[in-house]
N, C-alpha and C. Protein backbone atom coordinates (compact mmCIF):
# COMPACT_ATOMS: atom_id res chain seq x y z
N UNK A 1 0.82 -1.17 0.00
CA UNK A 1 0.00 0.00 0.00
C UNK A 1 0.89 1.27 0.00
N UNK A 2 0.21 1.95 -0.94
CA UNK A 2 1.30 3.65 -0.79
C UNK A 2 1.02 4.30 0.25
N UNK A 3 2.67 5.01 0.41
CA UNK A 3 2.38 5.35 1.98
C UNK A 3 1.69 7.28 1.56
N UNK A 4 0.94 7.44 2.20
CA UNK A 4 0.77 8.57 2.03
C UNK A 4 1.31 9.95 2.44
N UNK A 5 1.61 10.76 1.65
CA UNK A 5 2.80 12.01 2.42
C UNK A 5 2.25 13.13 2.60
N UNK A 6 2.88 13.63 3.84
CA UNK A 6 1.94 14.98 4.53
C UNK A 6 2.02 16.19 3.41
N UNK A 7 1.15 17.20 3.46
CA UNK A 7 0.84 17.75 2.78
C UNK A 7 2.31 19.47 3.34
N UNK A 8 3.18 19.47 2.10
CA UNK A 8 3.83 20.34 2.78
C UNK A 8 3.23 22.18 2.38
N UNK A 9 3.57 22.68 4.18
CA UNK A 9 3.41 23.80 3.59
C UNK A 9 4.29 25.19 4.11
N UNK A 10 3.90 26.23 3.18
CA UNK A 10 5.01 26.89 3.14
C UNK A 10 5.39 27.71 4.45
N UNK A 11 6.12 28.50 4.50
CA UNK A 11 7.16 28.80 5.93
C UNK A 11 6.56 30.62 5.60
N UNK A 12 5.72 31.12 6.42
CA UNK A 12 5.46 31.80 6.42
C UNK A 12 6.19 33.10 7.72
N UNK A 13 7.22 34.22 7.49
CA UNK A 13 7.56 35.06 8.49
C UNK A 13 6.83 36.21 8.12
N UNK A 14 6.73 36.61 9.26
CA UNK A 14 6.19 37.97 9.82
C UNK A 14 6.74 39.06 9.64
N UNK A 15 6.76 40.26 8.87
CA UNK A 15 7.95 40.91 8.66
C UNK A 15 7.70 42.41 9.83
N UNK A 16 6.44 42.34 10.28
CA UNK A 16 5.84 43.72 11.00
C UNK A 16 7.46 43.49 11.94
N UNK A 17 7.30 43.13 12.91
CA UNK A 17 8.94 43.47 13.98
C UNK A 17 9.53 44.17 13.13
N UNK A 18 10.23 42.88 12.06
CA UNK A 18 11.74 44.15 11.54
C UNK A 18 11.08 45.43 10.61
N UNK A 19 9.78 45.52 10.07
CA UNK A 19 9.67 46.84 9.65
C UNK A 19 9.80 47.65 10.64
N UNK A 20 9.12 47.47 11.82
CA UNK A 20 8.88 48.58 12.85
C UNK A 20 10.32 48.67 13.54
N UNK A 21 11.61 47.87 13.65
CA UNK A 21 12.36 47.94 13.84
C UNK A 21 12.79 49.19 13.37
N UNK A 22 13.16 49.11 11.57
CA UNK A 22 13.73 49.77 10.52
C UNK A 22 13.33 51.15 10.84
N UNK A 23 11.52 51.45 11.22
CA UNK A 23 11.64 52.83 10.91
C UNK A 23 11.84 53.87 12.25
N UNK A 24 11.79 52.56 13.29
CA UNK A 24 12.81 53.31 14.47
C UNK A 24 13.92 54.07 14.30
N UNK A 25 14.74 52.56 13.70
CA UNK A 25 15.91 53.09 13.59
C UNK A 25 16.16 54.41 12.78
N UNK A 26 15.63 54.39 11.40
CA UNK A 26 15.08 55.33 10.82
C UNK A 26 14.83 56.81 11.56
N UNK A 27 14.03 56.74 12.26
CA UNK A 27 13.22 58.07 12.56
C UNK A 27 14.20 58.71 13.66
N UNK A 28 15.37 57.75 14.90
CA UNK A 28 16.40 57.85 15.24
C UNK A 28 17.39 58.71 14.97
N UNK A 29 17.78 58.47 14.10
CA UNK A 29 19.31 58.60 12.97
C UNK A 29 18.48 59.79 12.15
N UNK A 30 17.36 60.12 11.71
CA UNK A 30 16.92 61.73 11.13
C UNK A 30 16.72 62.47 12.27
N UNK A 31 16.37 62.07 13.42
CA UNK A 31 16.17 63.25 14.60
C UNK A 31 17.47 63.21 15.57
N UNK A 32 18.30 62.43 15.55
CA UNK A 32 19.89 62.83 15.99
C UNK A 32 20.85 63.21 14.94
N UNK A 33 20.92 63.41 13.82
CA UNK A 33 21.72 63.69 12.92
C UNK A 33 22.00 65.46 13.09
N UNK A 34 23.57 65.70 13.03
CA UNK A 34 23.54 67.11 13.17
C UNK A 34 23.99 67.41 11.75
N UNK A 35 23.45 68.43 10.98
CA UNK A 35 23.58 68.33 9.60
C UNK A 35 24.90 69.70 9.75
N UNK A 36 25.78 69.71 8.53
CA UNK A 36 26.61 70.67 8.75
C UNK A 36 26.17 71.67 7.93
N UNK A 37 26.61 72.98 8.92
CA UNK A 37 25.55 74.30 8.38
C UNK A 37 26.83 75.28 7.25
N UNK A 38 25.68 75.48 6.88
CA UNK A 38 26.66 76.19 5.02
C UNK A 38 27.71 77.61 6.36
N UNK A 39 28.56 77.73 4.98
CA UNK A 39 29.47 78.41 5.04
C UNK A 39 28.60 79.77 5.36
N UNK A 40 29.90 80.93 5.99
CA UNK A 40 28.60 82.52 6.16
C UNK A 40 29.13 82.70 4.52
N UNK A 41 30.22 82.85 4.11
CA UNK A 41 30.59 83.17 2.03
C UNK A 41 31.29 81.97 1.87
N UNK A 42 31.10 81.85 0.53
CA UNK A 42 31.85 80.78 -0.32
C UNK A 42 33.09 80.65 -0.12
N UNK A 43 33.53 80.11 0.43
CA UNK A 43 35.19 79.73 0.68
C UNK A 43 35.57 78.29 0.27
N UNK A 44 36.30 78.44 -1.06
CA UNK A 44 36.98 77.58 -2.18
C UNK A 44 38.29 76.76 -1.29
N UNK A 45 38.50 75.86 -0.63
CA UNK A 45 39.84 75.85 -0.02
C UNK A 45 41.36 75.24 -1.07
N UNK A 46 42.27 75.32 -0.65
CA UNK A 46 42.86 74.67 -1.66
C UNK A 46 42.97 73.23 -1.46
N UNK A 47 43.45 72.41 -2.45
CA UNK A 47 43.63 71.04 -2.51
C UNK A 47 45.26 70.26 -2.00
N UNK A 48 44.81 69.41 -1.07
CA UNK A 48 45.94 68.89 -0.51
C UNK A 48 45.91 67.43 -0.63
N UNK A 49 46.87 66.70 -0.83
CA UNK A 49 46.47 65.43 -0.59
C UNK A 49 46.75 64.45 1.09
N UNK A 50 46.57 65.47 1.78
CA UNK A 50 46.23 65.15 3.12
C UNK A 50 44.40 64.03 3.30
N UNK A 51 44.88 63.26 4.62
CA UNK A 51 43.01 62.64 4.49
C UNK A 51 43.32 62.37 6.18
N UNK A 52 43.84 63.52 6.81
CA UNK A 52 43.80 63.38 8.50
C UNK A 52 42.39 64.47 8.58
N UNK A 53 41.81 63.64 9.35
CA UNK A 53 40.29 64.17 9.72
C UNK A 53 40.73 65.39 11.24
N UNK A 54 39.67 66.25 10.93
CA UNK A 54 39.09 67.21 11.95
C UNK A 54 39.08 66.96 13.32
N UNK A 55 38.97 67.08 14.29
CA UNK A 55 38.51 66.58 15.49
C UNK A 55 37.22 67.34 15.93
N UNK A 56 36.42 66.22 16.67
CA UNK A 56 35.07 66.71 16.17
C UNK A 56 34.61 67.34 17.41
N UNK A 57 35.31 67.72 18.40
CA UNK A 57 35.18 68.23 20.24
C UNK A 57 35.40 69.59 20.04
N UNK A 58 35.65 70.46 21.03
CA UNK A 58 36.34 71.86 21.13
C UNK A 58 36.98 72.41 20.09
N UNK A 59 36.20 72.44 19.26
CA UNK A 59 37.45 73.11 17.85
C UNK A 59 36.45 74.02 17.50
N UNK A 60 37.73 75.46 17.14
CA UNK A 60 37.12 77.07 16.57
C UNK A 60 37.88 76.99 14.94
N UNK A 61 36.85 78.10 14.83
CA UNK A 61 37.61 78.10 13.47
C UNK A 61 37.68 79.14 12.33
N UNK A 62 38.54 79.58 11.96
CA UNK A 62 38.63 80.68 11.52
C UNK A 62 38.18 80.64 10.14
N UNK A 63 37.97 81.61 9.04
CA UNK A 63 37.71 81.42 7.93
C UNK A 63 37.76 82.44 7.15
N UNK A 64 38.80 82.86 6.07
CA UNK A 64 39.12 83.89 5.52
C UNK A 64 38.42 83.27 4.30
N UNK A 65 37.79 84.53 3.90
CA UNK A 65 37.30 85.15 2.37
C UNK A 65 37.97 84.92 1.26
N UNK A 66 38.01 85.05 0.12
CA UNK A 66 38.37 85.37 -1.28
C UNK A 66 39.02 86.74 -1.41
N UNK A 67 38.12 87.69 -0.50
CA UNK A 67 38.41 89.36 -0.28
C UNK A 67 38.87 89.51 0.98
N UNK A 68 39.16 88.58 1.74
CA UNK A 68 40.49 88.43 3.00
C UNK A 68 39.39 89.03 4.07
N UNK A 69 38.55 89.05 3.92
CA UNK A 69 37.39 89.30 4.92
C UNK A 69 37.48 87.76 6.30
N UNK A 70 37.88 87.69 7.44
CA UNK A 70 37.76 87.37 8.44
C UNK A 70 36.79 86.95 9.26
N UNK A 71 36.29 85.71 9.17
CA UNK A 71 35.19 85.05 10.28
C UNK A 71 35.27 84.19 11.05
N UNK A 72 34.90 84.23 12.59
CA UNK A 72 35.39 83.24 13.51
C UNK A 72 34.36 82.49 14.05
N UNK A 73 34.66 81.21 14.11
CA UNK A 73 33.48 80.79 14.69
C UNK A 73 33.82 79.83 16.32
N UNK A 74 33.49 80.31 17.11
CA UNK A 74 33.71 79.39 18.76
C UNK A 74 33.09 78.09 18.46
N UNK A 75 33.63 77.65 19.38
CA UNK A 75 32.52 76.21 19.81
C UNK A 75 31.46 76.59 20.09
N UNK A 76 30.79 74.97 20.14
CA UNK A 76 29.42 75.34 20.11
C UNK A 76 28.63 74.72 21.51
N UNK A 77 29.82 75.14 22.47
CA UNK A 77 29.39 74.54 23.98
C UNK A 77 28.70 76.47 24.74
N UNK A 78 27.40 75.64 25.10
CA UNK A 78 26.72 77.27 25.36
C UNK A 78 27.22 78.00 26.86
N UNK A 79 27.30 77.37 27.16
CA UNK A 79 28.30 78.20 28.74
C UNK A 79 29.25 78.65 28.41
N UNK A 80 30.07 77.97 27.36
CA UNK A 80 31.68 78.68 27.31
C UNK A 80 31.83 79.87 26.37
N UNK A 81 30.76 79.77 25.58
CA UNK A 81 30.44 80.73 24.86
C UNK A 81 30.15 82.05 25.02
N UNK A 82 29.11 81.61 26.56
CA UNK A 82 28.86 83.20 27.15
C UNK A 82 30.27 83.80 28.00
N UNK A 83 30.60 82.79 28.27
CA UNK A 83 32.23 83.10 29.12
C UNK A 83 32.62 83.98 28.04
N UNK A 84 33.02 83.05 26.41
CA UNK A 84 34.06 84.24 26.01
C UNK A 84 33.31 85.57 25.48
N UNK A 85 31.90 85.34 25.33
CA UNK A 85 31.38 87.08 25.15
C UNK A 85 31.60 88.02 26.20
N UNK A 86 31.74 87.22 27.41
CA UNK A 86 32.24 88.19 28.70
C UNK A 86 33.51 88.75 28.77
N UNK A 87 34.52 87.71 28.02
CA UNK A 87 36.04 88.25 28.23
C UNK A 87 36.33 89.35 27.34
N UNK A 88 35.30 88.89 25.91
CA UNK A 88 35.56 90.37 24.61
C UNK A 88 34.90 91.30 25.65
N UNK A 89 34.34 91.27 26.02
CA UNK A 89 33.38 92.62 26.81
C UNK A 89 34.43 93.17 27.71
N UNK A 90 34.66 92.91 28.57
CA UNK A 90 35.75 93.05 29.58
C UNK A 90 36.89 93.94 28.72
N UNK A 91 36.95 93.36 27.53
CA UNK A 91 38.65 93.32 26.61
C UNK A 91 38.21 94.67 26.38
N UNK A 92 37.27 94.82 25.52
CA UNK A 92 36.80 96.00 24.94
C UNK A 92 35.64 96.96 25.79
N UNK A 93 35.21 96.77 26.57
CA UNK A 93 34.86 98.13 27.50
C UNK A 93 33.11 98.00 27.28
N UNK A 94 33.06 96.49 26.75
CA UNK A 94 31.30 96.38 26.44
C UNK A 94 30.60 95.78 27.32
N UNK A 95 29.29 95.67 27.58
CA UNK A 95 27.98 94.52 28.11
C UNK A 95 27.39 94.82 27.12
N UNK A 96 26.50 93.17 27.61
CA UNK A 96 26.00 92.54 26.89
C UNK A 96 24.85 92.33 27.22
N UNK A 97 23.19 92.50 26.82
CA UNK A 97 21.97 92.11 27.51
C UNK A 97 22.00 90.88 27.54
N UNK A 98 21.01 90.54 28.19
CA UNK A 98 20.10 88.86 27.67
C UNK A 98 19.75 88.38 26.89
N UNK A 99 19.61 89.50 26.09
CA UNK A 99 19.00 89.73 24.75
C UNK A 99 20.15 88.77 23.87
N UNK A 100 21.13 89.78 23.87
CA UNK A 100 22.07 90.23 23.04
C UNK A 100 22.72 88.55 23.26
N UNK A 101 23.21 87.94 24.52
CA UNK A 101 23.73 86.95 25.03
C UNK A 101 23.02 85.83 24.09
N UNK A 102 22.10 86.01 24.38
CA UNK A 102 21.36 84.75 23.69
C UNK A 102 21.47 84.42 22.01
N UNK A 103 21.22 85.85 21.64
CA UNK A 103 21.33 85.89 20.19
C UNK A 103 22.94 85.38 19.96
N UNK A 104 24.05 85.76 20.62
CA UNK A 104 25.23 85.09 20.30
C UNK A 104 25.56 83.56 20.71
N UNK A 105 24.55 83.12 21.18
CA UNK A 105 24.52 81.79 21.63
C UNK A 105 24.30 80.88 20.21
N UNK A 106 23.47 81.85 19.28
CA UNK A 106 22.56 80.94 17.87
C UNK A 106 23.71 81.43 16.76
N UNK A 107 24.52 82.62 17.16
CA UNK A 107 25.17 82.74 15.54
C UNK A 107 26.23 81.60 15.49
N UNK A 108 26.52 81.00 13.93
CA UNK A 108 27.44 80.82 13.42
C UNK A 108 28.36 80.98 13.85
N UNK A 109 28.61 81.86 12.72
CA UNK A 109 30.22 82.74 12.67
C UNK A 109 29.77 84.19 13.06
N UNK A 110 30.83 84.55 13.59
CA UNK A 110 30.92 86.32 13.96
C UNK A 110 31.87 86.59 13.04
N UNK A 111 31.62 88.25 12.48
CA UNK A 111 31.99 88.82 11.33
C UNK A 111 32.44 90.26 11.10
N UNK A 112 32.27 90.04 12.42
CA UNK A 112 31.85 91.99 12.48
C UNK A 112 33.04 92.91 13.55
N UNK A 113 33.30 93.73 13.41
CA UNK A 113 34.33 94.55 14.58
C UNK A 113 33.73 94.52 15.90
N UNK A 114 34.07 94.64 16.82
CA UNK A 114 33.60 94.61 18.38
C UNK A 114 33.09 96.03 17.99
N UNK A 115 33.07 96.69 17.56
CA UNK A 115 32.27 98.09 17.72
C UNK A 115 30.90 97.77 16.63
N UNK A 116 30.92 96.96 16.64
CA UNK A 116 29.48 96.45 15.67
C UNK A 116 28.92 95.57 15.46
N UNK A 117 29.72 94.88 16.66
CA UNK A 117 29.18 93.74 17.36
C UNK A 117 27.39 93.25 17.95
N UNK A 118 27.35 94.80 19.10
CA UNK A 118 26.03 95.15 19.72
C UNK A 118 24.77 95.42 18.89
N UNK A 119 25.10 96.25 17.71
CA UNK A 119 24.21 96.16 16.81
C UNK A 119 23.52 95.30 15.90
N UNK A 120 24.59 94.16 15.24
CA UNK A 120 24.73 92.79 14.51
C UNK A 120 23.68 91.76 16.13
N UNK A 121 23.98 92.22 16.90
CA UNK A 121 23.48 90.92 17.68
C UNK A 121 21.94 91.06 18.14
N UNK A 122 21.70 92.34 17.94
CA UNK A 122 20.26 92.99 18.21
C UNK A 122 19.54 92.73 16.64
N UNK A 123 20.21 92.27 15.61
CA UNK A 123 19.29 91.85 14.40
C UNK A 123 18.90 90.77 14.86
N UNK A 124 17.39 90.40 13.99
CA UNK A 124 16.57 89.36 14.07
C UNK A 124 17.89 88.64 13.15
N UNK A 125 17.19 87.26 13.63
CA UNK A 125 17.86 86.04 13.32
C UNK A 125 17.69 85.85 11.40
N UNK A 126 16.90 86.30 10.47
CA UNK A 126 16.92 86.32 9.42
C UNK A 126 17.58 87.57 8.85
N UNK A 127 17.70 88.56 9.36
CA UNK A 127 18.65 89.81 9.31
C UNK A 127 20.15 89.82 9.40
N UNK A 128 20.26 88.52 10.38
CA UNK A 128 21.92 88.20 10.93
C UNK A 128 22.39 87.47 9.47
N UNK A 129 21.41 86.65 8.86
CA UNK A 129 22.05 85.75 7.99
C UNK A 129 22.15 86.66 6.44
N UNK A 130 21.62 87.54 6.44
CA UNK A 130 21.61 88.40 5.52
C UNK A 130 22.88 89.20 5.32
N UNK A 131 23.11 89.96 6.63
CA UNK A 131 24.21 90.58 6.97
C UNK A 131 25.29 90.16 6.78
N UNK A 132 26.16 90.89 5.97
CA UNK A 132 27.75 91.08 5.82
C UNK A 132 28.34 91.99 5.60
N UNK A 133 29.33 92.06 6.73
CA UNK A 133 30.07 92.96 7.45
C UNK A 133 31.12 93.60 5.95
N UNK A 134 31.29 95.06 5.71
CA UNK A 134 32.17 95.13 4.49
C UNK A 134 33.62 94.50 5.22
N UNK A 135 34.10 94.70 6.40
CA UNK A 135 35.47 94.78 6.80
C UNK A 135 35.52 93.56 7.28
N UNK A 136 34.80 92.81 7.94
CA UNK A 136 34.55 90.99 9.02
C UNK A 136 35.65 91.64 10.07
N UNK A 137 35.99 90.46 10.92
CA UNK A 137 37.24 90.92 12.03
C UNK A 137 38.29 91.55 11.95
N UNK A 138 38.48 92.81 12.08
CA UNK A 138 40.03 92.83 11.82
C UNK A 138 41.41 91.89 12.29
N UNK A 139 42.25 92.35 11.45
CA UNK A 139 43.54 91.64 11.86
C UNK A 139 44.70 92.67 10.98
N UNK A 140 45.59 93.01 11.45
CA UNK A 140 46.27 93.82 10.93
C UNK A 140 47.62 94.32 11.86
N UNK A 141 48.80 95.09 12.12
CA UNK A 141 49.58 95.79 12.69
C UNK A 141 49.10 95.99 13.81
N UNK A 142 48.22 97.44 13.76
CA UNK A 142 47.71 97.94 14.70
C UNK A 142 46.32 97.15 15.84
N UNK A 143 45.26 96.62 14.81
CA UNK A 143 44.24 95.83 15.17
C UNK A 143 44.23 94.77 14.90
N UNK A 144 44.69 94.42 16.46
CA UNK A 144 44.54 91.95 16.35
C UNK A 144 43.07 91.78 16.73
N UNK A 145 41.84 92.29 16.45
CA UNK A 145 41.08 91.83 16.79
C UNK A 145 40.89 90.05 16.92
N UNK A 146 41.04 89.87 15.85
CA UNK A 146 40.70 88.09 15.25
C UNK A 146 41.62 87.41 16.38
N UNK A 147 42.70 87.83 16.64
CA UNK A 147 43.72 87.27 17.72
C UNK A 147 43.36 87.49 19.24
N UNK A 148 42.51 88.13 19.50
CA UNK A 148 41.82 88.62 21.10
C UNK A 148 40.58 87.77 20.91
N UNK A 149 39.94 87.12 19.92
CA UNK A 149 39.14 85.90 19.83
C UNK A 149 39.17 84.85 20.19
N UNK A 150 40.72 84.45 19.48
CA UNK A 150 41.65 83.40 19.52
C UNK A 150 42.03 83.28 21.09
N UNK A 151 42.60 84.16 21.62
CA UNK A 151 43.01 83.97 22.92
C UNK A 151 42.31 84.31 23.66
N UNK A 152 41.00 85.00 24.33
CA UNK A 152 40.26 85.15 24.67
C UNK A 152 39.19 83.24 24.55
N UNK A 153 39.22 82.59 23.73
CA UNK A 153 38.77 81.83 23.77
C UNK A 153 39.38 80.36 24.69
N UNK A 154 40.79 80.73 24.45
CA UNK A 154 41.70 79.82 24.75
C UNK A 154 41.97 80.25 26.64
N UNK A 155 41.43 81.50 27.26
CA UNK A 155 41.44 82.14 28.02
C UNK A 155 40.09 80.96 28.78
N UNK A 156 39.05 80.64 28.37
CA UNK A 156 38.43 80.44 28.22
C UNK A 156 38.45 78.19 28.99
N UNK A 157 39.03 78.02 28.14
CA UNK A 157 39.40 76.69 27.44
C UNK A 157 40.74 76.01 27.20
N UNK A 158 41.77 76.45 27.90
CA UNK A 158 43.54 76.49 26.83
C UNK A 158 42.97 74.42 26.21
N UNK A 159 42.33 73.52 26.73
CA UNK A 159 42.48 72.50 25.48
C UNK A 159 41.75 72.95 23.86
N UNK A 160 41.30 73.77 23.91
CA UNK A 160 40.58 74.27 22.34
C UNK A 160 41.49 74.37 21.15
N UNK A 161 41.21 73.66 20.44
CA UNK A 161 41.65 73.12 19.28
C UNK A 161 41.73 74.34 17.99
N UNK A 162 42.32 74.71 17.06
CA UNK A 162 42.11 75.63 15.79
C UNK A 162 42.27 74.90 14.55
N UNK A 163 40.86 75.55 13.85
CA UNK A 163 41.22 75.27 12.39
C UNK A 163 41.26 76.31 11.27
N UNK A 164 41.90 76.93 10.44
CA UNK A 164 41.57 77.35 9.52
C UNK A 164 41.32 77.10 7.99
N UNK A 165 40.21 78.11 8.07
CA UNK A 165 39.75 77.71 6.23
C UNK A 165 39.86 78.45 5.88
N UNK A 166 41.19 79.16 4.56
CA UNK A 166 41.05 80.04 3.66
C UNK A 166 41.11 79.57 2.55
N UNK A 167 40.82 80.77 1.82
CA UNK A 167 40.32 80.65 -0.22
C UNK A 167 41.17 80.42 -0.71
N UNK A 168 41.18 79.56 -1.55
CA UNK A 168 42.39 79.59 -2.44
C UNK A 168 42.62 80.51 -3.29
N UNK A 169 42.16 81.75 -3.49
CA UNK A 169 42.35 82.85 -3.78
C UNK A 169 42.62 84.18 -2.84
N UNK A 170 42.53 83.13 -1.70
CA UNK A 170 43.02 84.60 -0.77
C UNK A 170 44.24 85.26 -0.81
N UNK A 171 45.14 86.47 -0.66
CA UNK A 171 45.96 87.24 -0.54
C UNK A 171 47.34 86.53 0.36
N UNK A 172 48.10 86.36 -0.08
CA UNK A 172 49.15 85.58 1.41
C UNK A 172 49.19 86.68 2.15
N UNK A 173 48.85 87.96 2.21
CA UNK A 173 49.88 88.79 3.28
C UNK A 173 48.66 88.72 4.59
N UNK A 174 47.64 88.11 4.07
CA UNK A 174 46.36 88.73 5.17
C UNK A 174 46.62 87.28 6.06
N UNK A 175 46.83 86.03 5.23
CA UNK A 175 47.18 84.33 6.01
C UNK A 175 48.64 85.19 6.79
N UNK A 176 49.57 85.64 6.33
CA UNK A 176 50.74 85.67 7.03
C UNK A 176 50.19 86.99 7.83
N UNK A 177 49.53 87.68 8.17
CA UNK A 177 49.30 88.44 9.44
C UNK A 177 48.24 87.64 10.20
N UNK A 178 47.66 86.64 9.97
CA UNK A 178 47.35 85.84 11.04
C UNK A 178 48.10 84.78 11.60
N UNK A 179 48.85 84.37 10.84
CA UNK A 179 49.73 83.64 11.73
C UNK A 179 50.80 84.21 11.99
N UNK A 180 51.53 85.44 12.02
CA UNK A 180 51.81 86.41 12.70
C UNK A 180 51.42 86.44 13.75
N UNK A 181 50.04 86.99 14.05
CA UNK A 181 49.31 87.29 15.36
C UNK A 181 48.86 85.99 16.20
N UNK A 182 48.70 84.67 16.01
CA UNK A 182 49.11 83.48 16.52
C UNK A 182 50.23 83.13 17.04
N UNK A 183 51.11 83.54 16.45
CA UNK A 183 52.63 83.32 16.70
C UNK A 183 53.28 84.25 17.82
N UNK A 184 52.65 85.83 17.64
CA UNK A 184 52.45 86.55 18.82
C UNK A 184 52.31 85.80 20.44
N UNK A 185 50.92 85.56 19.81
CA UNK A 185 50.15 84.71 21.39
C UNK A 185 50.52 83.03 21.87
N UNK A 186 51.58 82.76 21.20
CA UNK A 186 52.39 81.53 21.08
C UNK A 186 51.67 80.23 20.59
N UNK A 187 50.71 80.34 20.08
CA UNK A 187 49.65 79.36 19.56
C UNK A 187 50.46 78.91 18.50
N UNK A 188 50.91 77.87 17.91
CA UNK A 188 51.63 77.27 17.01
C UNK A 188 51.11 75.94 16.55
N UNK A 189 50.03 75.68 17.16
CA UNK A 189 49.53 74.29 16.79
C UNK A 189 47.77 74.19 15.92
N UNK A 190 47.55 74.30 14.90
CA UNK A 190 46.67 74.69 14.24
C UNK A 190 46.10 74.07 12.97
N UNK A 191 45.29 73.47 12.41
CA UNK A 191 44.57 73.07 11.53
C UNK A 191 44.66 73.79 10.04
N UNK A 192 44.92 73.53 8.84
CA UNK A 192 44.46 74.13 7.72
C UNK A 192 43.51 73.12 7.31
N UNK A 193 42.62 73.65 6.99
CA UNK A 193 41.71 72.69 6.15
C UNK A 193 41.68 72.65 4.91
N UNK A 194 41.68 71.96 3.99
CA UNK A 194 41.60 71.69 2.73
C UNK A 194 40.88 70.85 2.17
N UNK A 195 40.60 71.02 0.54
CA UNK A 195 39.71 70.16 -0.08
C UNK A 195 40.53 68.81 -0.55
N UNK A 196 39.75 67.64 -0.74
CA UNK A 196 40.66 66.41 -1.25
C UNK A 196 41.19 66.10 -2.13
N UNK A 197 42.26 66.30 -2.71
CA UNK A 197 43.21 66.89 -4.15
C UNK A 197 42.58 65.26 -4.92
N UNK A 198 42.12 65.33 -6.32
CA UNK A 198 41.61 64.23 -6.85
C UNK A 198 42.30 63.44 -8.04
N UNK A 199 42.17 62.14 -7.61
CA UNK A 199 43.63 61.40 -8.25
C UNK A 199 43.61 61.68 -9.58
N UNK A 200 44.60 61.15 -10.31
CA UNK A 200 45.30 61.34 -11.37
C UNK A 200 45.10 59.90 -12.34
N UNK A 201 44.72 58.93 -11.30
CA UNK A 201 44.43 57.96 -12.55
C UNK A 201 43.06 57.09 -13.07
């Protein structure tokens, strides 16, 4: 007699878990992601074939123009921040409201002379991004502003890290009066950033 054989059937999984997994993870990774915020002007850097990464903690960073225009940007730790708006204040003979404090808590980059500082920080937040300074920080002979940033921050912090980003069209004499005025304040250890020079074959 034939033996009779069970009837096979198929292997059915459940996929709901790992979808609902996925769009955890998903919805995760879009609401912790810190996206990196555009430049305040176009700054072209030059090409190096360096591939040593940034450090991604306590690091400021400077950023010269095409037109050698000067922008600094602090960390983005909010206590230390108000510290160093207190030390420029102190430096330069200013206060600062609540107002004013706060609004420097949200900018970027700063761009502007300490004498036009108070005004820049009293613009609405769509006004700030509009705004550009004709002169940005000075740095020069007479006025180290950009360098009372620098050390004022480090006043602040001495582990704080520097990077700079200039144009590859910027001027050498305006790069060599900042590291001039670094070299002043004995800071010798510093970041250039550059774009990733692209192979050849």
């Amino acid at each position: 007699m034939a033996r009779i054989k069970p009837k096979r059937h198929g292997v059915v999984t459940d996929m709901t878990a790992m979808c609902d997994v996925a769009f955890l993870l998903l919805t995760f990774f879009i609401l912790t992601t810190q996206f990196k915020k555009p430049d305040v002007e176009q700054i072209k850097p030059p090409s190096s074939i360096s591939e040593k990464l940034l450090p991604d903690a306590s690091l400021m960073t400077i950023n010269i123009t095409p037109a050698g225009k000067f922008y600094f940007q602090p960390v983005t730790n909010a206590s230390e921040r108000l510290q160093l708006l207190d030390n420029m204040g102190k430096k330069y003979g200013l206060t600062f409201t609540d107002k004013e404090k706060a609004s420097f808590q949200k900018v970027q980059a700063i761009g502007t002379p300490m004498t036009r500082l108070k005004s820049y920080l009293d613009l609405t937040d769509d006004k700030q991004k509009e705004y550009k300074d004709p002169t940005g920080i000075p740095i020069d002979s007479i006025d180290k502003q950009m360098i009372d940033w620098v050390q004022q921050s480090l006043a602040v912090n001495p582990n704080y890290k520097l990077a700079i980003k200039g144009d590859v069209s910027t001027k050498y004499p305006k790069v060599k009066d900042l590291f001039e005025g670094l070299r002043d304040i004995d800071f010798l250890k510093f970041w250039l950033i550059t774009s990733q020079e692209k192979s050849n074959e």
